[in-house]
Protein backbone atom coordinates (compact mmCIF):
# COMPACT_ATOMS: atom_id res chain seq x y z
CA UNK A 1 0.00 0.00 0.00
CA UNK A 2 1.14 3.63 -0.98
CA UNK A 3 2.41 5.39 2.35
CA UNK A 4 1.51 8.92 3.39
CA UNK A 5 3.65 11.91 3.57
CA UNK A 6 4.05 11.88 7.11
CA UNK A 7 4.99 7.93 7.19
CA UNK A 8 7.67 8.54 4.51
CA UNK A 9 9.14 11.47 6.31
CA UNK A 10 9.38 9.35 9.63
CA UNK A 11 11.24 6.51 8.11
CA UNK A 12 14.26 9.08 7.35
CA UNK A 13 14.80 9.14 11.27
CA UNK A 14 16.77 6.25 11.55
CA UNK A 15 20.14 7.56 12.57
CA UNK A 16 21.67 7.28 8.79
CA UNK A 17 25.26 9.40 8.84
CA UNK A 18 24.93 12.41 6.98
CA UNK A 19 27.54 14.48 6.45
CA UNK A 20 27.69 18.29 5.65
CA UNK A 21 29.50 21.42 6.22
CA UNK A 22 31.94 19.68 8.44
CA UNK A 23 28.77 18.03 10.92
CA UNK A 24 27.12 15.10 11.51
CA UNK A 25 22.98 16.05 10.53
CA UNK A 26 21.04 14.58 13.05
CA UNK A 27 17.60 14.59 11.16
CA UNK A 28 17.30 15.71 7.64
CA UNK A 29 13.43 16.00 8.23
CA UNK A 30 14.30 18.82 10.58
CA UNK A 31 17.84 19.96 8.91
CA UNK A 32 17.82 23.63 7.21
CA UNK A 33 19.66 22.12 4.13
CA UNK A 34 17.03 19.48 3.46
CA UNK A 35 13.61 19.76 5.46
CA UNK A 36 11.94 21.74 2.47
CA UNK A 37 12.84 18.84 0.20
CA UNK A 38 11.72 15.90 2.16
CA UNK A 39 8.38 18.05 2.47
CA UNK A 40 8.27 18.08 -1.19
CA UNK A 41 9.17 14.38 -1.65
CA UNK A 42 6.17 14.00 1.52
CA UNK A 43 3.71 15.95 -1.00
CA UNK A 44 4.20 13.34 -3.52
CA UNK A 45 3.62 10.20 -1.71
CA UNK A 46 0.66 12.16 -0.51
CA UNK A 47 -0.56 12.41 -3.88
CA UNK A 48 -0.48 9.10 -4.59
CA UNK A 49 -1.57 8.25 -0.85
CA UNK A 50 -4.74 10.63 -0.64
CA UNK A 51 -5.62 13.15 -3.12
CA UNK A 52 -7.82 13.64 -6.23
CA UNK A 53 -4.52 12.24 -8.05
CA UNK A 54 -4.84 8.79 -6.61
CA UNK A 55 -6.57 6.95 -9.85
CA UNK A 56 -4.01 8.17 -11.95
CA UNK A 57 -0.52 7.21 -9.65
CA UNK A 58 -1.45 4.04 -8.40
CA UNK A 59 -3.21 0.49 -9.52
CA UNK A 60 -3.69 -1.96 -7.17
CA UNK A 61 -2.95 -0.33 -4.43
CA UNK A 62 0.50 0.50 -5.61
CA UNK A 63 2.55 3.22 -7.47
CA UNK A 64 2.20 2.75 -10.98
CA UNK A 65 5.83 2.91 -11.69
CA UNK A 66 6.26 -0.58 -9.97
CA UNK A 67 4.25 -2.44 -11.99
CA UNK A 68 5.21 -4.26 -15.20
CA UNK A 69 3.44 -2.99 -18.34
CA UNK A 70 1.60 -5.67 -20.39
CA UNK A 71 0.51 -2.95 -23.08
CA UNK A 72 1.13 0.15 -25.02
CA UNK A 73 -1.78 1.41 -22.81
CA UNK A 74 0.05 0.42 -19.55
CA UNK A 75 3.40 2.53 -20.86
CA UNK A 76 0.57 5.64 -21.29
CA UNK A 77 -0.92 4.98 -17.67
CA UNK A 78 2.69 4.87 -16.33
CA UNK A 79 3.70 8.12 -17.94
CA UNK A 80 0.52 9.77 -16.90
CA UNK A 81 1.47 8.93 -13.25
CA UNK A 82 5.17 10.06 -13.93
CA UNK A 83 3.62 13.82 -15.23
CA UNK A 84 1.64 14.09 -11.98
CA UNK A 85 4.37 14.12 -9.70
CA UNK A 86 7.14 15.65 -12.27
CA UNK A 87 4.63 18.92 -12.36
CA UNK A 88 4.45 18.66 -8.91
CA UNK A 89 8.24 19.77 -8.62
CA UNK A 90 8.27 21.45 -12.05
CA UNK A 91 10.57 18.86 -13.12
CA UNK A 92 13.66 20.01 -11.11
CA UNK A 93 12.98 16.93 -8.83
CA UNK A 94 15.12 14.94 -10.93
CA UNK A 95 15.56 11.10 -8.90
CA UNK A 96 11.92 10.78 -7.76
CA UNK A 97 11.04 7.51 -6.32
CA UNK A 98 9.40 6.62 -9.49
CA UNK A 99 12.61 6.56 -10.95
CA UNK A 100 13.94 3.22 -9.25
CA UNK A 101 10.58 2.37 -8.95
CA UNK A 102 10.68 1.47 -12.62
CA UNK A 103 14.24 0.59 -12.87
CA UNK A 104 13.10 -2.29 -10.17
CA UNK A 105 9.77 -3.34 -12.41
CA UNK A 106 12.49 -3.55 -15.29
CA UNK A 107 14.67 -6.48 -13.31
CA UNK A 108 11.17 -7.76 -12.30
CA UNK A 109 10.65 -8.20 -16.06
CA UNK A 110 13.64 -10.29 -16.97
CA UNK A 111 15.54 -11.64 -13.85
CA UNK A 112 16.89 -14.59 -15.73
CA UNK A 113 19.76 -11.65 -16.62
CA UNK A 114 21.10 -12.00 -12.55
CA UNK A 115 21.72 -15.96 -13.06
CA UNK A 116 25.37 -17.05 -13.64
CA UNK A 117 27.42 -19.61 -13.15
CA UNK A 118 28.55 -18.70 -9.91
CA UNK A 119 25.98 -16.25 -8.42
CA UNK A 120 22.29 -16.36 -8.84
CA UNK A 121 20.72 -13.33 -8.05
CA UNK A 122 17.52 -13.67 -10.12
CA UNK A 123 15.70 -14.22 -6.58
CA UNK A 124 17.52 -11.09 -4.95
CA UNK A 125 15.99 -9.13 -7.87
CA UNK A 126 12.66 -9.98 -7.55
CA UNK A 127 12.59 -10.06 -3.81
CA UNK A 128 14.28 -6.28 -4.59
CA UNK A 129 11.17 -5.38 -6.67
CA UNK A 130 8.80 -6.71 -4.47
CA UNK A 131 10.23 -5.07 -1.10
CA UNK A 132 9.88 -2.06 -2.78
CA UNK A 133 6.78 -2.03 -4.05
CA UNK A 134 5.06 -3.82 -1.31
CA UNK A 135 6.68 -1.36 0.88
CA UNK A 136 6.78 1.63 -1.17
CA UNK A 137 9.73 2.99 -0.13
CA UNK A 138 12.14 5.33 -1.97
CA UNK A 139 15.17 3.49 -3.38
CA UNK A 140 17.86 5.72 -4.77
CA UNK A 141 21.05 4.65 -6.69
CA UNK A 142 24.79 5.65 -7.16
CA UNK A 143 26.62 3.92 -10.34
CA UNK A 144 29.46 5.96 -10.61
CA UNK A 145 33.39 5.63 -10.02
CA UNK A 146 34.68 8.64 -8.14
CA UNK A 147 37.12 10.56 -10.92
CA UNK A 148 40.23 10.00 -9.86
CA UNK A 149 42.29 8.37 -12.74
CA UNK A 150 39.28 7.22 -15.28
CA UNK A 151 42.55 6.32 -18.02
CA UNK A 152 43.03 3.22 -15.23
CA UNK A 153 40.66 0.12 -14.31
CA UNK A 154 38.89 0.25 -11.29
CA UNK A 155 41.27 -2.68 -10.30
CA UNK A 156 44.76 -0.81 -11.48
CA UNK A 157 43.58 2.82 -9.31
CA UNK A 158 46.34 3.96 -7.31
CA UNK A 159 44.71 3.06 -4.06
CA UNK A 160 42.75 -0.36 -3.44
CA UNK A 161 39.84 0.84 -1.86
CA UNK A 162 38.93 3.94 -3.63
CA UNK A 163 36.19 2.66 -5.91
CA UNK A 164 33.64 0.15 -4.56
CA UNK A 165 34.36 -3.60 -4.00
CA UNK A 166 34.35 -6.69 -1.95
CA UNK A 167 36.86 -7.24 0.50
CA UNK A 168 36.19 -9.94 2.19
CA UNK A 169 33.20 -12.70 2.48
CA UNK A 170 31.71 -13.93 5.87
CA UNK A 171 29.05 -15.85 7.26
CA UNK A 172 26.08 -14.28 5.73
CA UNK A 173 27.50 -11.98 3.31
CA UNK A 174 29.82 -9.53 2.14
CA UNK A 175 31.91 -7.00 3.65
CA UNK A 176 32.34 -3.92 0.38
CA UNK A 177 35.11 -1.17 0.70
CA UNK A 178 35.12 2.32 -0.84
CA UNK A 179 33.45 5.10 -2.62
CA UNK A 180 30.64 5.92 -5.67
CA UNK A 181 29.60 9.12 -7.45
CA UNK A 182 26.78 10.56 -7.57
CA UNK A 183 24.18 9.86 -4.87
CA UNK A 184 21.54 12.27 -6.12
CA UNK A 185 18.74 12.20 -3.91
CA UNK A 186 20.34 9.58 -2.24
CA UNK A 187 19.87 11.54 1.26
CA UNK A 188 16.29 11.21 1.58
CA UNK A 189 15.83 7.56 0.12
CA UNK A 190 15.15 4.61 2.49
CA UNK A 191 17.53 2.27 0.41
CA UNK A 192 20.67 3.03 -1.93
CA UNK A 193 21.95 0.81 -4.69
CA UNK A 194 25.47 0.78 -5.08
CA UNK A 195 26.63 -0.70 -9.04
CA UNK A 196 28.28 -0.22 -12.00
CA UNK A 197 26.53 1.14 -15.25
CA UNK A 198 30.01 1.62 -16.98
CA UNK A 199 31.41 -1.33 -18.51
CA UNK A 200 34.09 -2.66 -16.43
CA UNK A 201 37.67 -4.84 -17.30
CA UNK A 202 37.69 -8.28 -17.13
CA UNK A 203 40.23 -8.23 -14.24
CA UNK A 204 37.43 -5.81 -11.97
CA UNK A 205 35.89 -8.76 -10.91
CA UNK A 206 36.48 -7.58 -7.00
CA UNK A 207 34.53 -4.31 -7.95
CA UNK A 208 31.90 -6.28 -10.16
CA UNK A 209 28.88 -6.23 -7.44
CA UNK A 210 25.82 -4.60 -7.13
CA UNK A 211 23.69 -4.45 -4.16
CA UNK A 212 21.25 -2.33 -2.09
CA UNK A 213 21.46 -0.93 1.51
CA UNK A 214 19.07 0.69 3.90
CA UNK A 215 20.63 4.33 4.76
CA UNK A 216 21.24 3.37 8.18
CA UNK A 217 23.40 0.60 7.17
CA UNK A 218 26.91 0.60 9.69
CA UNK A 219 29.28 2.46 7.93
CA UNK A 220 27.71 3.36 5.19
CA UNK A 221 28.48 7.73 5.03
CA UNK A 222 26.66 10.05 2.47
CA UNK A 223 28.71 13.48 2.28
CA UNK A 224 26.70 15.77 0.34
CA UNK A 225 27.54 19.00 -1.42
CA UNK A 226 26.61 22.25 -0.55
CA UNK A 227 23.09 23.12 0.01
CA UNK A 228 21.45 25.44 -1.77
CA UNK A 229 18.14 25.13 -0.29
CA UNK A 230 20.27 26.38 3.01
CA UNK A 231 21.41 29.17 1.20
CA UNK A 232 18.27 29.87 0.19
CA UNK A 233 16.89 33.24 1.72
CA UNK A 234 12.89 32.68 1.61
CA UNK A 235 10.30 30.82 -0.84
CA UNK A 236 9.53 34.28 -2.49
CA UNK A 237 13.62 35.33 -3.28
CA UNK A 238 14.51 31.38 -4.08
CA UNK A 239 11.08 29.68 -4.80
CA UNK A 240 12.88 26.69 -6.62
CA UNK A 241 15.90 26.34 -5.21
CA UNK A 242 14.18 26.29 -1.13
CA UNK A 243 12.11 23.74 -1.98
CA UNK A 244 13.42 21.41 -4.46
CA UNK A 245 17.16 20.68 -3.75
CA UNK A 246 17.21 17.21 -4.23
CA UNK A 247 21.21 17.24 -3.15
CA UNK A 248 24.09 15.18 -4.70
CA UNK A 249 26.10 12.86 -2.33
CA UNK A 250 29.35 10.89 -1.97
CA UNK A 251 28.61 7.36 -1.17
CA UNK A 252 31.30 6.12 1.21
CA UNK A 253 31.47 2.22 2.45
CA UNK A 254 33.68 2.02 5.45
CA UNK A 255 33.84 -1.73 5.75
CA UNK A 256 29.78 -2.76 4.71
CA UNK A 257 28.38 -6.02 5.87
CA UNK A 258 26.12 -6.69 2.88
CA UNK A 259 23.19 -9.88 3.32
CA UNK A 260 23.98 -12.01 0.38
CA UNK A 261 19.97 -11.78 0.21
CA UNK A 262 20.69 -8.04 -0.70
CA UNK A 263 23.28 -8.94 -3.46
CA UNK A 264 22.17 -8.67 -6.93
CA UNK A 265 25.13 -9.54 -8.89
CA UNK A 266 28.52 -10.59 -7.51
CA UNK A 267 32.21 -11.20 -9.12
CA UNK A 268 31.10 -11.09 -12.81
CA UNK A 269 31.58 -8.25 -14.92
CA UNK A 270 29.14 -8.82 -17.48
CA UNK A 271 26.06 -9.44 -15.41
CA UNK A 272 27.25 -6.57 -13.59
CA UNK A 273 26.92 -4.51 -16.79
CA UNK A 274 23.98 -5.90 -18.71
CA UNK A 275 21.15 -5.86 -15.70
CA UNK A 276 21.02 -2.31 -16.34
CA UNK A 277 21.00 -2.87 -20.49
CA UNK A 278 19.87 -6.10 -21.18
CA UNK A 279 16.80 -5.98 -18.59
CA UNK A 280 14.14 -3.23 -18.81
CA UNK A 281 15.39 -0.95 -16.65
CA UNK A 282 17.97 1.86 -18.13
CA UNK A 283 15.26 2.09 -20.80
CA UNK A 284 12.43 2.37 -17.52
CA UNK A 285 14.40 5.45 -16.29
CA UNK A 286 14.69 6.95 -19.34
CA UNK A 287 10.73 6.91 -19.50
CA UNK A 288 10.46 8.75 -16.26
CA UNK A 289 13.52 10.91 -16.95
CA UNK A 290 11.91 12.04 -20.47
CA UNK A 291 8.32 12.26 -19.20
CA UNK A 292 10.42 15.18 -16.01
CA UNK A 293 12.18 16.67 -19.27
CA UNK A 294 9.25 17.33 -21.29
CA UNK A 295 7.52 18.62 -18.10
CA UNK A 296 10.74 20.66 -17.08
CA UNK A 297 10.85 22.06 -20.43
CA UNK A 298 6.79 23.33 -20.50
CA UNK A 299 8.21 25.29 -17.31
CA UNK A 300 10.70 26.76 -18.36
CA UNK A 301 8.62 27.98 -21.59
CA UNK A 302 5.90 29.35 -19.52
CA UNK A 303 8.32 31.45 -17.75
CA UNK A 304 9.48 32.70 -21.01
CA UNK A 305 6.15 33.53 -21.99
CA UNK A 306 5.18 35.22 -18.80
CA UNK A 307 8.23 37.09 -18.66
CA UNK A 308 7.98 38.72 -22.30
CA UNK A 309 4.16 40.03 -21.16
CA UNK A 310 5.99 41.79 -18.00
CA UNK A 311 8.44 42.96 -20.50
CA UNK A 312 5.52 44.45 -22.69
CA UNK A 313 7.19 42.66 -25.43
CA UNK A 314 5.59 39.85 -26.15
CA UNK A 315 3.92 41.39 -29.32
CA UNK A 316 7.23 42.12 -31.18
CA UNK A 317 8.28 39.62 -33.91
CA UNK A 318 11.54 38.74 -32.80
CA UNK A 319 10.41 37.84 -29.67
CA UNK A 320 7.41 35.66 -30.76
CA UNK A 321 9.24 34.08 -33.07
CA UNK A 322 12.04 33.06 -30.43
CA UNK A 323 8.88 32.03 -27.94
CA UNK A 324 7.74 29.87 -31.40
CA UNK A 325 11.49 27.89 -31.04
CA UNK A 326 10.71 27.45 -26.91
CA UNK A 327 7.52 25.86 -27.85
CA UNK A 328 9.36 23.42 -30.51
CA UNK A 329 11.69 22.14 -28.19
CA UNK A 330 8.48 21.73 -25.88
CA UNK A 331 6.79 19.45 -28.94
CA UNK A 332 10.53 17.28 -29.64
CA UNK A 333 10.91 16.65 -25.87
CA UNK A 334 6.91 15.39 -25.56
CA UNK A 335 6.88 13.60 -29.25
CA UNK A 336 10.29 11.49 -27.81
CA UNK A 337 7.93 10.50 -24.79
CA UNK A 338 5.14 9.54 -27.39
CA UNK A 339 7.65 8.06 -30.28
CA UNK A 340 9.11 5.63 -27.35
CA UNK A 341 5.66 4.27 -26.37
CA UNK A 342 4.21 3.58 -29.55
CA UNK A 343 7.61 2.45 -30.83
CA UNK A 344 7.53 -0.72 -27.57
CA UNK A 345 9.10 -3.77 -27.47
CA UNK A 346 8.32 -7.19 -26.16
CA UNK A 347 10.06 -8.64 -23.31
CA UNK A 348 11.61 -11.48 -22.88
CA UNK A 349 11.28 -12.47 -19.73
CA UNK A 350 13.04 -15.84 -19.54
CA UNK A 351 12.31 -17.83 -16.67
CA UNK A 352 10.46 -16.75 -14.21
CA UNK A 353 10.13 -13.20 -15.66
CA UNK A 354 7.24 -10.91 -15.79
CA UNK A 355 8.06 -10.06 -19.45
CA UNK A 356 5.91 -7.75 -20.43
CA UNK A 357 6.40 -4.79 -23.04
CA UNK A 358 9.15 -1.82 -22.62
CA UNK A 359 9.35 1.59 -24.63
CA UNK A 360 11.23 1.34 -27.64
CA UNK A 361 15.11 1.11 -27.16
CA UNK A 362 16.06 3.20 -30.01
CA UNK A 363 13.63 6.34 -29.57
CA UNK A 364 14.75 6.22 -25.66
CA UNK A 365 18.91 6.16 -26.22
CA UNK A 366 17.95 8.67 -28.86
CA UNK A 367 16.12 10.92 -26.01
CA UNK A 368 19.54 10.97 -23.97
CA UNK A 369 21.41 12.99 -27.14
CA UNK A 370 18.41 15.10 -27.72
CA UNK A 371 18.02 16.02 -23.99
CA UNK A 372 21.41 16.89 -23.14
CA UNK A 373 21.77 19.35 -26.49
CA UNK A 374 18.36 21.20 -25.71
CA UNK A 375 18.42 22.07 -22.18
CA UNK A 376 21.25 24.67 -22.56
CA UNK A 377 19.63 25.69 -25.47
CA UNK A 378 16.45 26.52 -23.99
CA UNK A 379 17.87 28.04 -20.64
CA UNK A 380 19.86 30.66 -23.08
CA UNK A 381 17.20 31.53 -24.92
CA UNK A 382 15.15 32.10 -22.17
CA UNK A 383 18.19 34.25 -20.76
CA UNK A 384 18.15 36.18 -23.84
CA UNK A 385 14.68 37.21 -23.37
CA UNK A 386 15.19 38.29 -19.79
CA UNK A 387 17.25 41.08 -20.75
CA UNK A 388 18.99 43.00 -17.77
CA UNK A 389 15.93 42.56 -15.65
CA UNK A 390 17.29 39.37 -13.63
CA UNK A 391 20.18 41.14 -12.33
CA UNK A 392 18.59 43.84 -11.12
CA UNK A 393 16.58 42.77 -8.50
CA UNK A 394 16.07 43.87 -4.85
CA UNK A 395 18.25 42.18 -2.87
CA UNK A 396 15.71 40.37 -0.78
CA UNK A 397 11.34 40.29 -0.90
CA UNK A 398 12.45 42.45 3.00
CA UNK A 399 13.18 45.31 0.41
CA UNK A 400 9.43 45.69 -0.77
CA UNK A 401 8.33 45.41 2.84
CA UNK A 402 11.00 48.16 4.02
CA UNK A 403 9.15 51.68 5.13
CA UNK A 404 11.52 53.77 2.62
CA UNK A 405 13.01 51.49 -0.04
CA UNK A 406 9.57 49.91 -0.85
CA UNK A 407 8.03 52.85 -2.08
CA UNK A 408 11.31 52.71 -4.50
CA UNK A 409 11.10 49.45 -5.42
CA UNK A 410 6.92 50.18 -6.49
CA UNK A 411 8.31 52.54 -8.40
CA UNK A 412 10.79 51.63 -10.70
CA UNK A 413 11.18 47.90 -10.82
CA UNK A 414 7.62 47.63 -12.56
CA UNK A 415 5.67 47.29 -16.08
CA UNK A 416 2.16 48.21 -17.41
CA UNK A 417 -0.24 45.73 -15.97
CA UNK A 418 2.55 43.87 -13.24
CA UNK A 419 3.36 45.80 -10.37
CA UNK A 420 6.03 45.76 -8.50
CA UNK A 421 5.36 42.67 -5.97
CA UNK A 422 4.45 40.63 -8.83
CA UNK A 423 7.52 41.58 -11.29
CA UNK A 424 10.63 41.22 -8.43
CA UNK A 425 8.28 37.53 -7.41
CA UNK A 426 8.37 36.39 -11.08
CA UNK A 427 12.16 37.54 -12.03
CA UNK A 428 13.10 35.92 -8.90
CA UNK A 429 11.64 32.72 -9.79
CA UNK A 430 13.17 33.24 -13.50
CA UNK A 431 16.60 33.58 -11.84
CA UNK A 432 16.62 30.80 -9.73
CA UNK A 433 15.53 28.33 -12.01
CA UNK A 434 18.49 30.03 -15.15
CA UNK A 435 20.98 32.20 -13.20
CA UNK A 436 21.01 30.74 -9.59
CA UNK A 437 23.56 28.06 -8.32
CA UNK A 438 21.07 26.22 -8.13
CA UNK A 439 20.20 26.43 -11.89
CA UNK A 440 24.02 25.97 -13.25
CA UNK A 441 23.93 22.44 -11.36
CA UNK A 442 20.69 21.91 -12.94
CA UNK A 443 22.17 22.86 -16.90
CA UNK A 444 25.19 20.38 -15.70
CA UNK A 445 22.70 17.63 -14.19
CA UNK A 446 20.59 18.02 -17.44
CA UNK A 447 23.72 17.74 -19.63
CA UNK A 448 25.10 14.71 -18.10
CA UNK A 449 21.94 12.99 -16.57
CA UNK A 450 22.15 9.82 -18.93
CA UNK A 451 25.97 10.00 -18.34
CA UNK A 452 28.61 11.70 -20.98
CA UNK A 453 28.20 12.14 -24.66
CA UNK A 454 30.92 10.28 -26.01
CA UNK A 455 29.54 6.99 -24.14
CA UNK A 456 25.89 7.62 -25.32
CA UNK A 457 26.12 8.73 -28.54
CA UNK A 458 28.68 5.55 -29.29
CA UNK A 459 25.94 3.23 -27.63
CA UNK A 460 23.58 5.16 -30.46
CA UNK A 461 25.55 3.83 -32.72
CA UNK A 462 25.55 0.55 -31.87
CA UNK A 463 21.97 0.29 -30.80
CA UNK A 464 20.50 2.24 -33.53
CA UNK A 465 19.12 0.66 -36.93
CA UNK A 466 22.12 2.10 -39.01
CA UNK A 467 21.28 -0.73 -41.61
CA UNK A 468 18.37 0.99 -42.80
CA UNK A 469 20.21 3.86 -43.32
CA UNK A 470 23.08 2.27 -45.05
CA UNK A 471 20.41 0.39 -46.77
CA UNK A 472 18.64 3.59 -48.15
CA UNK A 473 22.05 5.53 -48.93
CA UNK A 474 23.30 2.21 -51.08
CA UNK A 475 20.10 2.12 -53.14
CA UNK A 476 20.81 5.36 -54.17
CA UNK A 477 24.38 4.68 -55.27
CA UNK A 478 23.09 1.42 -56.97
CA UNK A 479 20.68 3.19 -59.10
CA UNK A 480 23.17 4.70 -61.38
CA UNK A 481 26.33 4.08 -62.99
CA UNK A 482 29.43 6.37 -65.07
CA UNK A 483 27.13 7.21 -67.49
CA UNK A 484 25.08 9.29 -65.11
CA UNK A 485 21.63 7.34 -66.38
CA UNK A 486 19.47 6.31 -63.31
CA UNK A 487 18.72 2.28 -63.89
CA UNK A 488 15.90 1.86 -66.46
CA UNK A 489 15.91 5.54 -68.16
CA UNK A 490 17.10 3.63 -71.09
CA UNK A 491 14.52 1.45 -71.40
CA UNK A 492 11.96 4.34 -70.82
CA UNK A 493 13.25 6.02 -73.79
């Protein structure tokens, strides 16, 4: 059954080690750098839990992103739940729950990938899945090898234990070593998985594991960045940033005792590798991810559009047309969401496997490229038709409220039709969410959310149907020879 708000925020308050600023955070419920967050994360669940949202989020009982699609009109009934809650952040709430929620349903759909010769952990996976969804609790994930030396294997780093792996094996499991990159969100989840999405070298086989902890595992650290929903002044001068920080963590295993029961794949590089590829799942997130994107990139266009009427120039040409471009990225990012459904694939399941149908592989890898290039796009066209106006704001909403600067303020930072209150409120919100801190991690988190370019855009290659093309190039070329004289003209004339 789906929790409430209130249930989800008091399973946080189990003692996990959180590190920032030098201190040990007691309670990130109650924290300044995160209690804004996990109230936003708490509004979802209670949208799902109670609310007129309810039909459309869950089925059964449970979130719809933990249950298998049989049909092109399951994928549509799962993206309709992912839009709820990606509007209800304005898609800057990047990791969701939804987002392993799927990843989960998409080992749930082919487990047979977890069985090798020497660890089975088709059983782990679906026992994974189904502790999750029967529990629905927020699982969270860190991939990533810290960036150290990336020209060297995992296994050939200057220093054995600065990347991830098993160090020893005792009565009951496995006691890991070591460090991942990037825990995002990973703070206010009730389990982490710790993996490999990379591809690994065959001699990595002591960092070949994947496996998921409770927070409040023993010696298991998160050390997260900065905050900048700490920095944060108020909701009206930081009205994205003080609310939807979702925070970035280092992942640090100090000596782990992980249940074999928790394993998922052990000592083999492959398996390690394909359960993310060869499973449902990387193409899962990528559903979610492009259903926030599309959602994140309707935001960011309606700020555009209100901020050219406070401009009073929203009627000139130039202006409308670069509003028209805003809107076509809007259309590309929802058509990839649409292309990917209608474009599913069957699922083999294998034994014991839910099966099932996925989006279409190629559409989704192709959504990564597309993503990455727009964003940044978008944000500096936006930028461009902000003008001046989002650096010269009051320092603080205390300015409007002050006996002799607000009169100032009323008067000169104003338009025809937007007074002064409203005008500082919306270029505030237009600055957090482009200028901000807060906004240049989000044009780096949108660049390299489905990792860097040169690995996706080779896997594009691979994965993409480049015999057609060839195909239709060479038909061309075959058509004619020297004499310039397309095949049959001669026997036309």
């Amino acid at each position: 059954m789906t929790r409430s708000g209130q249930e989800y925020l008091e399973s946080l308050r189990d003692g996990r080690e959180v590190w920032l600023d030098g201190e040990r955070v007691k309670d990130v419920t109650r924290h300044a750098a995160f209690r804004n967050t996990a109230a936003s994360i708490a509004r979802l669940y209670d949208l799902a839990h109670s609310s007129g949202h309810r039909a459309r989020l869950t089925s059964d009982g449970e979130h719809r992103a933990f249950a298998v699609p049989r049909s092109y009109e399951d994928l549509v009934a799962r993206r309709e739940a992912y839009k709820v809650w990606a509007e209800a952040s304005f898609g800057f709430l990047g990791r969701t729950p939804d987002y392993m929620a799927g990843g989960a349903a998409g080992f749930a759909a082919a487990p047979a990938v977890f069985t090798t010769d020497s660890f089975d952990g088709a059983d782990n996976a679906l026992a994974y899945w189904r502790r999750l969804a029967e529990g629905d609790l927020y699982a969270t994930f860190t991939l990533a090898n810290p960036q150290i030396d990336r020209t060297r294997p995992a296994s050939e780093q200057e220093e054995d234990d600065l990347v991830v792996r098993a160090v020893a094996e005792k009565d009951g499991g496995v006691v890991v070593r070591g460090a991942k990159m990037i825990g995002t969100a990973s703070v206010f989840g009730n389990e982490v998985v710790v993996g490999t999405i990379e591809p690994l070298a065959p001699q990595d086989v002591e960092h070949a594991l994947c496996f998921s902890l409770p927070l409040d595992a023993p010696g298991l650290k998160l050390l997260s960045r900065t905050s900048y929903e700490a920095q944060a002044r108020s909701v009206y001068d930081n009205p994205l940033s003080s609310r939807f920080d979702e925070n970035d963590a280092l992942i640090v295993c100090d000596d782990v005792f992980v249940p074999w029961e928790r394993m998922l794949t052990y000592r083999n590089v492959d398996t390690t590798f394909r359960m993310w590829w060869r499973t449902p799942a990387y193409v899962n997130f990528v559903h979610q991810a492009a259903t926030r994107f599309w959602t994140k990139l309707e935001f960011l266009t309606g700020i555009a559009i209100l901020l050219t009427k406070a401009n009073n120039t929203h009627r000139l040409p130039q202006v409308t047309q670069a509003v028209g471009r805003l809107m076509g990225k809007v259309a590309q990012a929802k058509a990839f969401v649409l292309a990917a459904e209608a474009s599913y694939e069957q699922v083999d399941g294998g034994d014991g496997g839910a099966g099932g149908v996925m989006p279409g592989k190629e559409i989704s890898f192709a959504q990564r490229i597309m993503a990455g290039e727009l964003y940044p796009q978008a944000v500096q066209e936006i930028r461009t038709l902000a003008g001046g106006g989002l650096i010269q704001l009051p320092a603080s909403g205390e300015d409007l409220l002050h006996p002799e600067l607000g009169p100032l303020v009323r008067k000169y930072i104003r338009s025809p039709g937007h007074p002064a209150e409203d005008r500082v409120k919306l270029l505030k919100l237009a600055w957090d969410a482009l200028g901000s801190e807060f906004a240049g991690r989000h044009e780096q988190y949108e660049r390299f959310y489905h990792g860097a370019p040169h690995v996706y855009l080779m896997q594009q290659a691979w994965e993409g149907d480049t015999a057609a093309c060839e195909e239709l190039a060479r038909s061309c070329l075959d058509g004619y020879g020297l004499t310039g004289r397309a095949a049959g003209e001669d026997a036309a004339r």
